[in-house]
C-alpha atoms as a PDB file:
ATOM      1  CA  UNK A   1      99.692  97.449  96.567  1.00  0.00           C
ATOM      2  CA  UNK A   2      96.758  94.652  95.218  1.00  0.00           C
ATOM      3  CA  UNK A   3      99.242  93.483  92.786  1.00  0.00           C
ATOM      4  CA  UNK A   4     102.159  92.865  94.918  1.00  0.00           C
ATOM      5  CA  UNK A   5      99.042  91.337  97.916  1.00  0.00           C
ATOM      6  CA  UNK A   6      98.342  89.006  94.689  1.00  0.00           C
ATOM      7  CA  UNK A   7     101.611  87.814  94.007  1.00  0.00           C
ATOM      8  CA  UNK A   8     102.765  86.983  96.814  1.00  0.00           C
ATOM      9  CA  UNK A   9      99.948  86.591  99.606  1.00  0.00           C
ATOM     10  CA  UNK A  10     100.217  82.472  98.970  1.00  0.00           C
ATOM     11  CA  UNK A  11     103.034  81.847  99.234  1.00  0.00           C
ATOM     12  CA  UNK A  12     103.643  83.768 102.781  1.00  0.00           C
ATOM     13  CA  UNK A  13     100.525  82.355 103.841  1.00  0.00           C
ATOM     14  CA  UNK A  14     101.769  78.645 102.782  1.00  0.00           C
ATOM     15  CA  UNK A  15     105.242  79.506 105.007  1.00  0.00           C
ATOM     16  CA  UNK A  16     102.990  81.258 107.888  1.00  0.00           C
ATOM     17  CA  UNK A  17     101.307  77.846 108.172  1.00  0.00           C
ATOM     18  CA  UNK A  18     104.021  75.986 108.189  1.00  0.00           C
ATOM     19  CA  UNK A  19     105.627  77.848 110.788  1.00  0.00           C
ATOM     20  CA  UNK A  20     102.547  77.686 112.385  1.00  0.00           C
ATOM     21  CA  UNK A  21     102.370  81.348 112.949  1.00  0.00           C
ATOM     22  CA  UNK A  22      99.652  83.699 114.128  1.00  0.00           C
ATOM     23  CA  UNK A  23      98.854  86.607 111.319  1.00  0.00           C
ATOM     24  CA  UNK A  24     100.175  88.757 114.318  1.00  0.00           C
ATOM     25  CA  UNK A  25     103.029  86.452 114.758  1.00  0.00           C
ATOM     26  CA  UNK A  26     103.758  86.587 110.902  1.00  0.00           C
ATOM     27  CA  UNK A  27     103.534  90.186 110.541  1.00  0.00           C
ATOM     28  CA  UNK A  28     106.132  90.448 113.282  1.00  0.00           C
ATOM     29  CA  UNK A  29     108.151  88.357 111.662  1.00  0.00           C
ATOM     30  CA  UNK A  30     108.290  90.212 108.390  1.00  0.00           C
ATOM     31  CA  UNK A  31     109.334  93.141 110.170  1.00  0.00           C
ATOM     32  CA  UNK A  32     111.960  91.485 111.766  1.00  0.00           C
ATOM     33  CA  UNK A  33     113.427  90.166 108.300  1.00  0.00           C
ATOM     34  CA  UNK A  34     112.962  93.691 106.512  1.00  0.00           C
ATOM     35  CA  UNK A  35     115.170  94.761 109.600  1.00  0.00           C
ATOM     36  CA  UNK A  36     117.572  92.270 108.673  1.00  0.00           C
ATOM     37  CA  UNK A  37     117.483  92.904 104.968  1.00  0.00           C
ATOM     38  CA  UNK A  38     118.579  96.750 105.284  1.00  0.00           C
ATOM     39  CA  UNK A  39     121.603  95.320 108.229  1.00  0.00           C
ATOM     40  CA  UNK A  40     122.834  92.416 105.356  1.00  0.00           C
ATOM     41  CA  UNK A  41     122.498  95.406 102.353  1.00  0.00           C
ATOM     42  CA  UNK A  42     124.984  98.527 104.243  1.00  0.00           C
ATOM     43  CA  UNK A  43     127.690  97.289 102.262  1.00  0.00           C
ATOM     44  CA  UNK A  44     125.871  98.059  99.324  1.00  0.00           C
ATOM     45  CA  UNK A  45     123.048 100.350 100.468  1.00  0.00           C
ATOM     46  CA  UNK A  46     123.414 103.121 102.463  1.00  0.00           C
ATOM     47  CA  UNK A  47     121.855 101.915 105.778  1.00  0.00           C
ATOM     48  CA  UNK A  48     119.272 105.304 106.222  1.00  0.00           C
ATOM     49  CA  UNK A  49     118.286 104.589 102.403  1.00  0.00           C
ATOM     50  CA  UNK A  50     117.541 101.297 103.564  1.00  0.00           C
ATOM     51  CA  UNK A  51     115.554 102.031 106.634  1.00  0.00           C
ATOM     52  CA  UNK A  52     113.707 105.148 104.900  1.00  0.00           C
ATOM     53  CA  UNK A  53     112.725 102.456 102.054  1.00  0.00           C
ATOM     54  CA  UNK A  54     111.435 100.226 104.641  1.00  0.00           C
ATOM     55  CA  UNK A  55     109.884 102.648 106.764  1.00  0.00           C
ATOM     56  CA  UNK A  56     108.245 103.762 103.619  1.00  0.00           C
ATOM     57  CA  UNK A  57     106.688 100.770 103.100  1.00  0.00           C
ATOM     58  CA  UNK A  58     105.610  99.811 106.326  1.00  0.00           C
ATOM     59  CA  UNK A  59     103.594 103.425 106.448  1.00  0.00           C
ATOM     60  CA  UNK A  60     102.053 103.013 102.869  1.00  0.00           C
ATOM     61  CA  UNK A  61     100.529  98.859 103.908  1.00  0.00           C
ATOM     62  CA  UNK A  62      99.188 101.144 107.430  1.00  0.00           C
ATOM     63  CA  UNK A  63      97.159 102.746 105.121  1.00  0.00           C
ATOM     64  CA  UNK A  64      96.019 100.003 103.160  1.00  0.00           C
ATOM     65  CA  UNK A  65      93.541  97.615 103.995  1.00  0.00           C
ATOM     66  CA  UNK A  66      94.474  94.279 102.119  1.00  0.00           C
ATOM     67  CA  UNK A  67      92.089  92.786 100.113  1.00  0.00           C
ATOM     68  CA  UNK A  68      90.847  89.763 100.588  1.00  0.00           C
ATOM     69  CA  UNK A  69      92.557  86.960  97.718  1.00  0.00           C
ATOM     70  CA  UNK A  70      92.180  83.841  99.441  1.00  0.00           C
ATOM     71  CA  UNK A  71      91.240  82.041 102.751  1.00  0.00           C
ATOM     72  CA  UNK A  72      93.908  83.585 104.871  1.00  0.00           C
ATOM     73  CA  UNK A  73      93.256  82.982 108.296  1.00  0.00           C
ATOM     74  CA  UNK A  74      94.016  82.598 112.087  1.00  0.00           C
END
């Protein structure tokens, strides 16, 4: 999970900013585009395959606690 945090925790804080987002806000947001992801992919993926994988995911970040890479903040 630190890798993927490393290589990409920038870039979404760079577009969090610019959207000027909460971290709440942002974290919403990501949801909401997962959510969209697995709806745009049923013609490809199954759509349970798509929510388990997401689902998935969400559950395994719960149980992480991110480290800190940069000067993320409110």
């Amino acid at each position: 999970m630190l890798a993927t945090q490393a290589l990409v925790e920038t870039d979404l804080d760079e577009i969090r900013k610019k959207h000027r987002l909460t971290l709440d806000q942002a974290a919403r947001a990501g949801a909401i585009a997962a959510a969209i992801m697995v709806q745009k992919c049923a013609g490809v993926v199954d759509p349970q395959v798509g929510f388990q994988v997401a689902t998935y995911g969400f559950v395994e970040g719960a149980k992480t606690v991110p480290q800190r890479l940069s000067a993320a903040s409110e």
